[in-house]
N, C-alpha and C. Protein backbone atom coordinates (compact mmCIF):
# COMPACT_ATOMS: atom_id res chain seq x y z
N UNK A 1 -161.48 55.19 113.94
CA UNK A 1 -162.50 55.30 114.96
C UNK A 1 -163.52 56.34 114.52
N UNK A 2 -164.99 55.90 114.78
CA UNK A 2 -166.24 57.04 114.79
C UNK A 2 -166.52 57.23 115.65
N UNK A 3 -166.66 58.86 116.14
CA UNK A 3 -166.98 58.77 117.72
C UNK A 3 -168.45 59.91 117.18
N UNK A 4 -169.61 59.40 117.88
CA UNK A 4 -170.88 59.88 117.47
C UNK A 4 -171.43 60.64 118.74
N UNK A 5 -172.11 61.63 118.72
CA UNK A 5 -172.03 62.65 119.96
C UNK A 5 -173.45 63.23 119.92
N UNK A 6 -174.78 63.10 120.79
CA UNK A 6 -175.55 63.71 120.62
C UNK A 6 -176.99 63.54 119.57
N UNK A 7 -176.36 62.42 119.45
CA UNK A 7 -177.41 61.89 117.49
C UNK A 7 -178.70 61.73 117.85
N UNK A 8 -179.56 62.27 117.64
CA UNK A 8 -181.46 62.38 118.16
C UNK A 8 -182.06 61.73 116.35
N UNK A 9 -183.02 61.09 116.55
CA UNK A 9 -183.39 60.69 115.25
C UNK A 9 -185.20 60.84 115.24
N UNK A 10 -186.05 61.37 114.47
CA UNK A 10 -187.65 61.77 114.45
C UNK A 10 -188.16 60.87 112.94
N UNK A 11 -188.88 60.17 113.35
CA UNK A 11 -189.69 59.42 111.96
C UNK A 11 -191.29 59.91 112.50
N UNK A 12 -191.47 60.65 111.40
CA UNK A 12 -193.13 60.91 111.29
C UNK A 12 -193.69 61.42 112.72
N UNK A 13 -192.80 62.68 112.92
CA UNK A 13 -192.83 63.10 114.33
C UNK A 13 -193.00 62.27 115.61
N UNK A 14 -191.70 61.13 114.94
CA UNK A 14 -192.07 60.44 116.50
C UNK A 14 -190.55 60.20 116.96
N UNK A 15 -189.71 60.40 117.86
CA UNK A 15 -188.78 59.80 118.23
C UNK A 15 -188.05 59.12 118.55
N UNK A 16 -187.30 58.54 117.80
CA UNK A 16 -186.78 57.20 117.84
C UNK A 16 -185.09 57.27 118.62
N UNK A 17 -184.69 58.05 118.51
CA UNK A 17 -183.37 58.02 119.20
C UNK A 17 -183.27 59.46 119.56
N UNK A 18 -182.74 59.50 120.85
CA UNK A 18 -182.72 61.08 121.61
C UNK A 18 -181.31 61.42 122.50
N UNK A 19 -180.50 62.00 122.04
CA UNK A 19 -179.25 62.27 122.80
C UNK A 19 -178.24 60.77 122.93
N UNK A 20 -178.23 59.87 121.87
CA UNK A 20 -177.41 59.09 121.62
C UNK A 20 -175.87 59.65 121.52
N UNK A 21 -174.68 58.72 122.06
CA UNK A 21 -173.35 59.04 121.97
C UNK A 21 -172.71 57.68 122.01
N UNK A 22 -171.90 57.37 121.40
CA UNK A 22 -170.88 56.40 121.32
C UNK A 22 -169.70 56.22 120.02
N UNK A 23 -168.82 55.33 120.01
CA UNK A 23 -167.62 55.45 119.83
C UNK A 23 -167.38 53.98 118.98
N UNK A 24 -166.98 54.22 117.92
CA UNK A 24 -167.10 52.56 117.19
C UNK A 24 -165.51 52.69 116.86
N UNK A 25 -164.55 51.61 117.64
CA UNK A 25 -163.47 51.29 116.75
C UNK A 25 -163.29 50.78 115.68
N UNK A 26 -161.59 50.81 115.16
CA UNK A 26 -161.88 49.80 113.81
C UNK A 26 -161.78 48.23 113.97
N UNK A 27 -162.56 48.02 113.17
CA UNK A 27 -162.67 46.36 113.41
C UNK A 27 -164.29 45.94 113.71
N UNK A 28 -164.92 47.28 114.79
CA UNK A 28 -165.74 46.70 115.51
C UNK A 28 -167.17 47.00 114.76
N UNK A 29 -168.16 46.09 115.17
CA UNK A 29 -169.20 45.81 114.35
C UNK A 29 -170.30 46.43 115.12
N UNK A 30 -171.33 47.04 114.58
CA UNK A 30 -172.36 48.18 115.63
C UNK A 30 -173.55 47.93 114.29
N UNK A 31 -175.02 47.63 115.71
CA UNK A 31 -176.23 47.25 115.34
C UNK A 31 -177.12 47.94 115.96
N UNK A 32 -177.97 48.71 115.50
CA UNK A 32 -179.11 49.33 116.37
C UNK A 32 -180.65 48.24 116.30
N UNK A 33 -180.64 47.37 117.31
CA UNK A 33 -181.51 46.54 117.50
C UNK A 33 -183.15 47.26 117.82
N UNK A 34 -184.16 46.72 117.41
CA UNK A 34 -185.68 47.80 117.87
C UNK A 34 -186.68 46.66 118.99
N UNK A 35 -187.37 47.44 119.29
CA UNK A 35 -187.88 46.92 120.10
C UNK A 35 -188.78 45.01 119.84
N UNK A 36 -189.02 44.60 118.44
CA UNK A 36 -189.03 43.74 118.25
C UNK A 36 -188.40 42.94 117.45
N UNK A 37 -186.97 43.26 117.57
CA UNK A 37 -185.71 42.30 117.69
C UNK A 37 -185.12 42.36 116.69
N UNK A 38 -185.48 43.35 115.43
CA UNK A 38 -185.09 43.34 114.14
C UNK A 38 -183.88 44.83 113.75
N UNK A 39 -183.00 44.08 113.50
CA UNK A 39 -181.87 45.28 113.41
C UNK A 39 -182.69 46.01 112.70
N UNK A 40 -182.33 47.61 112.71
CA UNK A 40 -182.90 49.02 112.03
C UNK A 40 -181.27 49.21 111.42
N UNK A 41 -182.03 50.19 109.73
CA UNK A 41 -180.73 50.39 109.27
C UNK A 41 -181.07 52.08 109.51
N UNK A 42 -180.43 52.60 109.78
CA UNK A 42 -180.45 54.04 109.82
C UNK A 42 -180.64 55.11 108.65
């Protein structure tokens, strides 16, 4: 298990993720989708 706590992310002083938290078991599959529909790789 990854348990992620707090994760804020800034591209070109702009904010893209702010006080993110969650918990990925094993097995399980995790996608950060954007606003026009195209998975983001981190």
């Amino acid at each position: 298990m990854i348990t992620v706590e707090n994760l804020s992310k800034t591209i070109k002083g702009k904010p893209i993720l702010q006080d993110i938290s969650f918990e990925v078991g094993a097995g399980d599959c995790v996608a950060l989708i954007g606003p026009n529909g195209l998975a983001k790789q981190p």
